[in-house]
C-alpha atoms as a PDB file:
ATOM      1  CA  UNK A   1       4.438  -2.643 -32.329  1.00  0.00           C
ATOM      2  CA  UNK A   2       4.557  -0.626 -29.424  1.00  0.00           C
ATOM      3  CA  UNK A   3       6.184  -1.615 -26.247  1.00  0.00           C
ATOM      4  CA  UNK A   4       4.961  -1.784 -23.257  1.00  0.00           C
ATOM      5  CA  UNK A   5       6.287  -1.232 -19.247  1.00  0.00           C
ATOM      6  CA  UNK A   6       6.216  -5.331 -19.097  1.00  0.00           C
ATOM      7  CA  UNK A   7       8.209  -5.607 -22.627  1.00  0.00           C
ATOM      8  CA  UNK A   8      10.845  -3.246 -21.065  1.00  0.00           C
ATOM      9  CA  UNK A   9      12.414  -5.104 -18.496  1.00  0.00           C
ATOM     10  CA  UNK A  10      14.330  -8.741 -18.212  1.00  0.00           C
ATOM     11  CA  UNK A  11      15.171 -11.496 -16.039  1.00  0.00           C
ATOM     12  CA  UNK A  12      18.999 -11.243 -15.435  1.00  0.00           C
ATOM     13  CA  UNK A  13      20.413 -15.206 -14.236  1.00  0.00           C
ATOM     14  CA  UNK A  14      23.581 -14.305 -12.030  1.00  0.00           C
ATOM     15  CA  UNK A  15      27.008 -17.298 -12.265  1.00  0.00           C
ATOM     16  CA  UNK A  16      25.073 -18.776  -9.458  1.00  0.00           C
ATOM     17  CA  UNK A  17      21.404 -19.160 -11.489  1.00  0.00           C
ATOM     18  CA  UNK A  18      19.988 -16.552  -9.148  1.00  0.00           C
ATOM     19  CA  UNK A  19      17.453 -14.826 -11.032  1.00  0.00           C
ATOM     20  CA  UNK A  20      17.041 -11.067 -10.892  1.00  0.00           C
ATOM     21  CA  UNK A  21      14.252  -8.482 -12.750  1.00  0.00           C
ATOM     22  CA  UNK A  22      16.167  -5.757 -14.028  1.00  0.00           C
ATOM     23  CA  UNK A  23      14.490  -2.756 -15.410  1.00  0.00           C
ATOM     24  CA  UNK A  24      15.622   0.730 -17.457  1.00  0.00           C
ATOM     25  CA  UNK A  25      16.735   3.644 -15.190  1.00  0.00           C
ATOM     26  CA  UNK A  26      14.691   6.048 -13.644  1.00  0.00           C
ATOM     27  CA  UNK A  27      17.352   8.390 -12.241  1.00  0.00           C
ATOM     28  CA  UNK A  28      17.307   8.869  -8.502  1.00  0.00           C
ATOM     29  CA  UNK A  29      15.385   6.997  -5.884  1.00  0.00           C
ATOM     30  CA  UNK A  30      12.486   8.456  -4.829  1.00  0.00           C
ATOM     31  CA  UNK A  31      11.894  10.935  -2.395  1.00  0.00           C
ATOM     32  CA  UNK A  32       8.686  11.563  -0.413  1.00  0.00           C
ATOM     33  CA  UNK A  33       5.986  10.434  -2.191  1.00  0.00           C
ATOM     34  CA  UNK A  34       6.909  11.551  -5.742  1.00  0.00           C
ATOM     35  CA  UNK A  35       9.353   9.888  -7.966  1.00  0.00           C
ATOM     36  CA  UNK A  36      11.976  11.246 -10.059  1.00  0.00           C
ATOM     37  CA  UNK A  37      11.136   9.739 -13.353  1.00  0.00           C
ATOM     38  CA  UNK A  38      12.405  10.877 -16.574  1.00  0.00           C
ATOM     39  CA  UNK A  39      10.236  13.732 -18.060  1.00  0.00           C
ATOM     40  CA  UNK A  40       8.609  12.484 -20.770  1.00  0.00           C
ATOM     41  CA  UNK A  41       5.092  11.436 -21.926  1.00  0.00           C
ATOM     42  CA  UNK A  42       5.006   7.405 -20.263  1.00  0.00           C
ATOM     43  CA  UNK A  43       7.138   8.967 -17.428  1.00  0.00           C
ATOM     44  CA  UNK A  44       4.451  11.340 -16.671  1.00  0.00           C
ATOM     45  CA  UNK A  45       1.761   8.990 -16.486  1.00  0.00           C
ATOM     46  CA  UNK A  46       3.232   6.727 -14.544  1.00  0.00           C
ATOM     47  CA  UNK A  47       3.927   9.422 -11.917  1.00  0.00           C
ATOM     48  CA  UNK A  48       0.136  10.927 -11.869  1.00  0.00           C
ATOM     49  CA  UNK A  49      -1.056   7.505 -11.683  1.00  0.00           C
ATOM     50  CA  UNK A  50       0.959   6.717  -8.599  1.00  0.00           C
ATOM     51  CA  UNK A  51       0.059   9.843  -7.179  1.00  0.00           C
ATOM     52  CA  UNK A  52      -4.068   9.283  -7.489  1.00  0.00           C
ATOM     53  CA  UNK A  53      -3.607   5.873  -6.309  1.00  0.00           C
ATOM     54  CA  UNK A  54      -1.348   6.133  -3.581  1.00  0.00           C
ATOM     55  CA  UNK A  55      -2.068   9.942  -2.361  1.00  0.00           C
ATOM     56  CA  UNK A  56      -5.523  10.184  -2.557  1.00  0.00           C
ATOM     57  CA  UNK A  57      -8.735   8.172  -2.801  1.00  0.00           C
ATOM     58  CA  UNK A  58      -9.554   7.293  -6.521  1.00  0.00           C
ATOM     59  CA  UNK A  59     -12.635   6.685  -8.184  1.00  0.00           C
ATOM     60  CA  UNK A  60     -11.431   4.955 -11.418  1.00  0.00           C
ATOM     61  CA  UNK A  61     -12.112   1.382 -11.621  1.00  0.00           C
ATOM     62  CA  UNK A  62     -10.268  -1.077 -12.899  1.00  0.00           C
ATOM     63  CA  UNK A  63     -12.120  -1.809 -15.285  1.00  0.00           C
ATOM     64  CA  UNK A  64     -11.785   2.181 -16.372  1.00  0.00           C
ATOM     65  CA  UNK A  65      -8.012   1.628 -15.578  1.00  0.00           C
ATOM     66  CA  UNK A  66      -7.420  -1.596 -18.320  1.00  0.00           C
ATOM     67  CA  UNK A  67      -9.528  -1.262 -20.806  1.00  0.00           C
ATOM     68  CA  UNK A  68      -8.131  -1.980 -23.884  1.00  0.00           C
ATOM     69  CA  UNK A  69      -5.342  -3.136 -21.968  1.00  0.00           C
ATOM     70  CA  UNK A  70      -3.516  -6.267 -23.216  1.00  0.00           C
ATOM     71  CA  UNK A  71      -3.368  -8.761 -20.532  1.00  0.00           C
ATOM     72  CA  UNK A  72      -0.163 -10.172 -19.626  1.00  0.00           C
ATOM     73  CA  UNK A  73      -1.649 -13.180 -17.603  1.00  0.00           C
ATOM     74  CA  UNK A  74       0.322 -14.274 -14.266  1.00  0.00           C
ATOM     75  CA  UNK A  75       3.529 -11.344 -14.083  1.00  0.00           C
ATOM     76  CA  UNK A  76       5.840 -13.873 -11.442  1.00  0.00           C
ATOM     77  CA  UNK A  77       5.682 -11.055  -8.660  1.00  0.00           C
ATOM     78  CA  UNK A  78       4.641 -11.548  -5.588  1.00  0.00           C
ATOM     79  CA  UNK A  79       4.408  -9.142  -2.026  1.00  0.00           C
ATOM     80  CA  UNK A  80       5.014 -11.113   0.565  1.00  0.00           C
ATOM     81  CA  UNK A  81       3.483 -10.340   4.499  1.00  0.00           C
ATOM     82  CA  UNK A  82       6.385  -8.154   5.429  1.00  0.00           C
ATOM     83  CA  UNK A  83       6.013  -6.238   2.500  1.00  0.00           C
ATOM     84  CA  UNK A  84       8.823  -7.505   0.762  1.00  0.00           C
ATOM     85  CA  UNK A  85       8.495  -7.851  -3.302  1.00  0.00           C
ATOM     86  CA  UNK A  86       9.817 -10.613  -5.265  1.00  0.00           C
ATOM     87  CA  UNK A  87      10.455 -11.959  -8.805  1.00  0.00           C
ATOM     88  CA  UNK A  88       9.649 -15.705  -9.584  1.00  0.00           C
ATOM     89  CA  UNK A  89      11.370 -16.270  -6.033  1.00  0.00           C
ATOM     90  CA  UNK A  90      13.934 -13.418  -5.913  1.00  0.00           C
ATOM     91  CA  UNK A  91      13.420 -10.338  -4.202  1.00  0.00           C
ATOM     92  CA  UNK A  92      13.656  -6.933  -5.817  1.00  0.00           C
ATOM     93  CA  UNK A  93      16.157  -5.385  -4.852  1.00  0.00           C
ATOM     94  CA  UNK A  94      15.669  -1.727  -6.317  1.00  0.00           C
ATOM     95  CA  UNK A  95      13.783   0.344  -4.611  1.00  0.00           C
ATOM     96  CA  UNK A  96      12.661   2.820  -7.141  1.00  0.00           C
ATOM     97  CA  UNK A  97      11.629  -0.108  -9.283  1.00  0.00           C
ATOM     98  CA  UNK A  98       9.070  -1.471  -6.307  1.00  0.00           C
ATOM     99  CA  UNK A  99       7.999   2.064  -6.126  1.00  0.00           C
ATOM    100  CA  UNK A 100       7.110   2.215  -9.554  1.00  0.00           C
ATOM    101  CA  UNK A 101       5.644  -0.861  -9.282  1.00  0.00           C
ATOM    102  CA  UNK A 102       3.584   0.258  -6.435  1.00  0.00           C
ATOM    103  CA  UNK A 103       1.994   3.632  -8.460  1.00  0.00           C
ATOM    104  CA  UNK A 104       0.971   0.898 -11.401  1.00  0.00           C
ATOM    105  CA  UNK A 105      -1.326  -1.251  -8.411  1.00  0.00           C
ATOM    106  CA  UNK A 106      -4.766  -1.833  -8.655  1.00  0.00           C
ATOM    107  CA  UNK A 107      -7.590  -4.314  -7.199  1.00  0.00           C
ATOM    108  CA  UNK A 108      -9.142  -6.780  -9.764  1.00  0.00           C
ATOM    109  CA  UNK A 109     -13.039  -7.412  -9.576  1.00  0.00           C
ATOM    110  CA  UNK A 110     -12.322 -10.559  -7.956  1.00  0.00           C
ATOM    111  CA  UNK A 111     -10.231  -8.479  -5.485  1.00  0.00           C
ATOM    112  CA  UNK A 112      -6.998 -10.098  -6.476  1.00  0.00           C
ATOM    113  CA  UNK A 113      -4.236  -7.249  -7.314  1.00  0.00           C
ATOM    114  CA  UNK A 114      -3.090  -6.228 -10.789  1.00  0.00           C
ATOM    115  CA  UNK A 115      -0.339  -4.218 -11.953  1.00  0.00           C
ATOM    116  CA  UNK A 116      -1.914  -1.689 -14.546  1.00  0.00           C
ATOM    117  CA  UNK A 117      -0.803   0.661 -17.521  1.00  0.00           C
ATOM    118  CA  UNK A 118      -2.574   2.309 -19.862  1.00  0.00           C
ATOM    119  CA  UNK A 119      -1.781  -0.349 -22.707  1.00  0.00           C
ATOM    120  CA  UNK A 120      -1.022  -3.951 -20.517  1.00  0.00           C
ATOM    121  CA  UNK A 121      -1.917  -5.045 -17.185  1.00  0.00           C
ATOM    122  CA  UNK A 122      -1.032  -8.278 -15.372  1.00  0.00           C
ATOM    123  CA  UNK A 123      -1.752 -10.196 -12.296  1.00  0.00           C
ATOM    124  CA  UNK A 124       0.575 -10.205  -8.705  1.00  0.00           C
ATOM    125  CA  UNK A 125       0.642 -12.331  -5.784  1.00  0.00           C
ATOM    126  CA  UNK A 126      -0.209 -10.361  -2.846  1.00  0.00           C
ATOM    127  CA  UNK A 127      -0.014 -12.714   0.702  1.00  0.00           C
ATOM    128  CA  UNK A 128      -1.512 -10.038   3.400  1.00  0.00           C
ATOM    129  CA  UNK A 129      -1.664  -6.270   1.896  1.00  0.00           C
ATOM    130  CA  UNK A 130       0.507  -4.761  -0.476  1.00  0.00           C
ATOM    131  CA  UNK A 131       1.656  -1.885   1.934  1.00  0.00           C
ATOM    132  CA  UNK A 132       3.486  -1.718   5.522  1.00  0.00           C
ATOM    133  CA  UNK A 133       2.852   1.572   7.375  1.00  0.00           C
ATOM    134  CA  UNK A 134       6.157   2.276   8.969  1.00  0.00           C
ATOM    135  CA  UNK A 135       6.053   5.804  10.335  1.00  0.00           C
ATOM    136  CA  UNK A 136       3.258   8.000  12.388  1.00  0.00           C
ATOM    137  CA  UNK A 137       2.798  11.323  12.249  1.00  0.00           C
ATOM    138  CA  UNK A 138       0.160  13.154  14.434  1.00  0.00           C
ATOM    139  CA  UNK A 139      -0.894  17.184  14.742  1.00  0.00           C
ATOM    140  CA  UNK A 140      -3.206  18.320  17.298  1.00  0.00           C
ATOM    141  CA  UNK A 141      -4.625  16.006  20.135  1.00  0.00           C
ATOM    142  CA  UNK A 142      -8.120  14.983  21.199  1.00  0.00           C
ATOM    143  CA  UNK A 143     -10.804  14.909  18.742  1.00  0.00           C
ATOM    144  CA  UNK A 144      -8.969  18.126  16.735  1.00  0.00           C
ATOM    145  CA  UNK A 145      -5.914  15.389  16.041  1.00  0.00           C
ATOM    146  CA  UNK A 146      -5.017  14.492  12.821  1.00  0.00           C
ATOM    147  CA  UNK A 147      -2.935  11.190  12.612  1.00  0.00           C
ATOM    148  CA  UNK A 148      -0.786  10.375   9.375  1.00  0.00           C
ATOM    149  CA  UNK A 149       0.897   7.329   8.303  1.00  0.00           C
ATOM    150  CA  UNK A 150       3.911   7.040   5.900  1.00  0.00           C
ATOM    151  CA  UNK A 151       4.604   3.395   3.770  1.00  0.00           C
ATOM    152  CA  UNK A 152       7.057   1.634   3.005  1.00  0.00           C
ATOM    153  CA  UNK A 153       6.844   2.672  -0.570  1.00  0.00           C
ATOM    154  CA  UNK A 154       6.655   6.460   0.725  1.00  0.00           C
ATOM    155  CA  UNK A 155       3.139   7.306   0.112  1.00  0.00           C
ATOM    156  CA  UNK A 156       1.438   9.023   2.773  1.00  0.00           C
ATOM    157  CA  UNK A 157      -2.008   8.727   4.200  1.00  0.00           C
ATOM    158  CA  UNK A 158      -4.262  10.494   6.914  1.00  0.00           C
ATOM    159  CA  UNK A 159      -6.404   8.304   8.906  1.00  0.00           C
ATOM    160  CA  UNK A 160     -10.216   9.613   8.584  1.00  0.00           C
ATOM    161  CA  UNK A 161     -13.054   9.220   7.175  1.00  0.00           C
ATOM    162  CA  UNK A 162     -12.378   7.730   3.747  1.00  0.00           C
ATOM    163  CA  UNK A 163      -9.380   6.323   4.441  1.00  0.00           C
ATOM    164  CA  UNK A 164     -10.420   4.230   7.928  1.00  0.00           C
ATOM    165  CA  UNK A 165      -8.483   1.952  10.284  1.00  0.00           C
ATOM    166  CA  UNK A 166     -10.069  -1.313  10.934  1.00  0.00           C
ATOM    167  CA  UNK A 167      -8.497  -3.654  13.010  1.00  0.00           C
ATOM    168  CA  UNK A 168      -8.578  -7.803  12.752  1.00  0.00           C
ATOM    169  CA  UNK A 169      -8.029 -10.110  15.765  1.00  0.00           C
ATOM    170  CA  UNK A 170      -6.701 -13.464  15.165  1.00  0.00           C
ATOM    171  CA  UNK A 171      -9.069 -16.322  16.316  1.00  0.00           C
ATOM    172  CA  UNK A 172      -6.636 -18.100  18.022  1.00  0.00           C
ATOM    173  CA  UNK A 173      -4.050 -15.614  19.518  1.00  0.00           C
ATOM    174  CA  UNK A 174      -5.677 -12.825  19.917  1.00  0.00           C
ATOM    175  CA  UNK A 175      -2.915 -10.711  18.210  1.00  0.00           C
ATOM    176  CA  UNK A 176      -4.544  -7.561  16.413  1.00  0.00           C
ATOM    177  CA  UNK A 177      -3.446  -7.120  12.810  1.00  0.00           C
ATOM    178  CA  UNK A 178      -4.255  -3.184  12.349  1.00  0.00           C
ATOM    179  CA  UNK A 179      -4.947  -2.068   8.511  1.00  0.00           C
ATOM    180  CA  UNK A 180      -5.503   1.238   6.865  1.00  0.00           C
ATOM    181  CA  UNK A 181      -7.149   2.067   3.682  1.00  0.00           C
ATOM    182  CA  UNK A 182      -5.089   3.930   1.120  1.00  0.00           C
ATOM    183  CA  UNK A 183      -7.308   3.680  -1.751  1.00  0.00           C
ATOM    184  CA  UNK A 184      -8.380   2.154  -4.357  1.00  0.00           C
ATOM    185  CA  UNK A 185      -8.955  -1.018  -2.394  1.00  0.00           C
ATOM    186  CA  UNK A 186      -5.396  -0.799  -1.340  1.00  0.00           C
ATOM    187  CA  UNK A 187      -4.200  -0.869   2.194  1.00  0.00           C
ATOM    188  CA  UNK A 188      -1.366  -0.762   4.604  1.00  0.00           C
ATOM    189  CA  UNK A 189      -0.672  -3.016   7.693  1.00  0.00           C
ATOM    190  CA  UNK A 190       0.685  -1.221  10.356  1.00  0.00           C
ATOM    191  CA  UNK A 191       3.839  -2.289  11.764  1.00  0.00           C
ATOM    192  CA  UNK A 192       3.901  -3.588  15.517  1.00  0.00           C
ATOM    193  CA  UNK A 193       5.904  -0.690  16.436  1.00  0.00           C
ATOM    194  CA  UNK A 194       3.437   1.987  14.503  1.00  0.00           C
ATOM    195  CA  UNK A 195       0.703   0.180  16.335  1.00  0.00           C
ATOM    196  CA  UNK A 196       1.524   0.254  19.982  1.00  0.00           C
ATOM    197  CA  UNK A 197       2.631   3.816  19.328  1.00  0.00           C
ATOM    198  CA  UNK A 198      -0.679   4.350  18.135  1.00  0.00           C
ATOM    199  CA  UNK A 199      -2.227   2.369  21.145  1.00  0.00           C
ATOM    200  CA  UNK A 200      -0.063   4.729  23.635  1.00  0.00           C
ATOM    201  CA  UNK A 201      -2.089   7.489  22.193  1.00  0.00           C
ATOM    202  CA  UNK A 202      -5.655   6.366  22.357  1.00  0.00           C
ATOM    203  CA  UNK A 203      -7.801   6.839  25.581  1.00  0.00           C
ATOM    204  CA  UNK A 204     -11.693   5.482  26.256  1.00  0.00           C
ATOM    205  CA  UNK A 205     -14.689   6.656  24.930  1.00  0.00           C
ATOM    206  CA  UNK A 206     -18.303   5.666  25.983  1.00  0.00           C
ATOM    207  CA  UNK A 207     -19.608   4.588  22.203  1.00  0.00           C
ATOM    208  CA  UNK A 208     -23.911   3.261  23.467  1.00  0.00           C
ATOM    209  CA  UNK A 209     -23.013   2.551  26.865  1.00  0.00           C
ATOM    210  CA  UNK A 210     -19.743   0.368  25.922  1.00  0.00           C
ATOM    211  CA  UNK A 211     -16.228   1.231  26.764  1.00  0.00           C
ATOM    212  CA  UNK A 212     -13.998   1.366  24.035  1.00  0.00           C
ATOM    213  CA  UNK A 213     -10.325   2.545  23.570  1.00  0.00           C
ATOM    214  CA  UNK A 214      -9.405   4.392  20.483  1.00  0.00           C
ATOM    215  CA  UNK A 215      -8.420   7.744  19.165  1.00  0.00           C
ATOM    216  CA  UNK A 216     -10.004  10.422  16.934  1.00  0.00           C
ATOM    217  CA  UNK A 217      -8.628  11.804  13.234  1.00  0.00           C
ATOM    218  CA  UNK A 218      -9.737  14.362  11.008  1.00  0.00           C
ATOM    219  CA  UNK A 219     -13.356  14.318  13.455  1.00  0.00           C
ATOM    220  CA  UNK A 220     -13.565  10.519  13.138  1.00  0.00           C
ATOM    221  CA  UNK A 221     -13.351   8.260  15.833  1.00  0.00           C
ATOM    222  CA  UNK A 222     -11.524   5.039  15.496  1.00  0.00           C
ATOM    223  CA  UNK A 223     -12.044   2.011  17.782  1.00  0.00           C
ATOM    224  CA  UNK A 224      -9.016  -0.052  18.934  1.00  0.00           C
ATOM    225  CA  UNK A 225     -10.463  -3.024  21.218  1.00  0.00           C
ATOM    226  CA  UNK A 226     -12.987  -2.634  23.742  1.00  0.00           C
ATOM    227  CA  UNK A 227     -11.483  -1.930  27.362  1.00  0.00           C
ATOM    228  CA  UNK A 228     -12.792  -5.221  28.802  1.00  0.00           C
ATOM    229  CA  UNK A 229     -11.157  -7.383  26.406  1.00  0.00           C
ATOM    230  CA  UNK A 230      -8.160  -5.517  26.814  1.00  0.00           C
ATOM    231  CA  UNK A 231      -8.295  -5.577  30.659  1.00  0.00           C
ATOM    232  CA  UNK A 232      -8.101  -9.391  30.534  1.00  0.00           C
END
C-alpha cells in the first residue's frame, strides 16, 4: 500500500503527556515563499501546489484537487484567530511543517478548509482565516501604487483586482477586521499594525457623491470606511 503525507507523521507524548505532531525532515526552513523540500517526485508536488495556491489565484477546485483522494475524516488540527496552528491541543511548533501544511490548504464545498494531496485529504479547524498578513510592501503612490502583503507562512500577495481587500466591522465595537483574498477561497487578516499602516496611507475619494477613505492598487480602488463614520 502506498503511503500517504498523513501516514508519514506521528503524535510524539513528551514525560509530561504533552502531545506533539512530529513529521520527516524537509531540510531548511523556508525562505520567501518557496520551500526547500527534498527533490524528489512527492517533494515536487507539494512545492508547485503551494506555489498555485498561495502565489497566485487558482482555478482548480476541490473537487479537481481530491478526487480519488482517500478521506482521512477530522485530521485534529486546528488554526486558531492569531494564526497559530495546533495538534489535538498542542501547537506546532515547526515552522516548515505549518508551511507545508499551508501549500496542502484548500476550501471544501461547504466552505470548511481541507488539507489536500493528490492521494488523501482531510478536514482542519479554521476559527477566523487561515492566514495573518504581517508585512506591507508598497511601490508607486496614487492610483499608479501597487501595495503587497507578506503572511505569516511567507506567501506573498498584491492587493488588486482578483485578490481584493474587504473589510468587516464588528456590530458591537465597531473594530474593523481587514481581510485579503489569497486564493483559492483563502485569505489573510491583516494584523492591527499592517492595518493602520495601511490606513496612514489612504486619502478620500468622491465614489457617487459619498466620501470615502481608501487607497488604490494595481488600478483598483479599495474602500476603507466612509469619512463620516470615521469622523465620529
Amino acid at each position: 500500500m502506498r503511503r500517504g503525507w498523513a501516514s508519514q507523521y506521528k503524535i510524539e507524548v513528551s514525560d509530561t503527556g504533552d502531545r506533539r505532531l512530529s513529521a520527516p525532515s524537509f531540510g531548511r526552513a523556508p525562505r520567501g515563499p518557496g520551500v526547500g523540500f527534498r527533490e524528489d517526485q512527492s517533494a515536487r508536488i507539494l512545492h508547485q501546489g503551494r506555489k498555485e495556491r498561495l502565489l497566485a489565484p487558482v482555478s482548480q477546485s476541490v473537487n479537481t484537487t481530491s478526487r480519488g483522494a482517500a478521506d482521512c475524516g477530522d485530521l485534529g488540527i486546528c488554526i486558531d484567530r492569531q494564526g497559530r496552528w495546533f495538534y489535538h491541543g498542542s501547537p506546532i511548533a515547526r515552522r516548515e511543517m505549518v508551511c507545508l501544511f499551508a501549500g496542502m490548504m484548500c476550501r471544501a464545498e461547504d466552505g470548511g478548509y481541507l488539507l489536500a494531496t493528490p492521494d488523501e485529504v482531510g478536514r482542519i479547524e479554521v476559527e477566523d482565516v487561515p492566514f495573518l498578513a504581517v508585512e506591507m510592501f508598497t511601490c508607486g503612490c496614487g492610483r499608479e501604487a501597487t501595495i503587497s502583503f507578506r503572511t505569516n507562512v511567507d506567501a506573498i500577495v498584491t492587493l488588486d483586482a482578483d485578490h481584493p481587500l474587504r473589510v468587516v466591522e464588528n456590530p458591537e465595537t465597531g473594530e474593523p477586521s481587514p481581510y485579503v483574498l489569497i486564493g483559492d477561497g483563502l485569505e489573510a487578516r491583516l494584523t492591527r499594525s499592517v492595518y493602520y499602516d495601511l490606513v496612514a496611507r489612504g486619502w478620500e475619494e468622491d465614489l457617487g457623491g459619498e466620501r470615502v477613505h481608501g487607497l488604490w492598487s494595481r488600478g483598483t480602488f479599495f474602500p476603507l470606511g466612509r469619512l463620516d463614520d470615521q469622523a465620529g
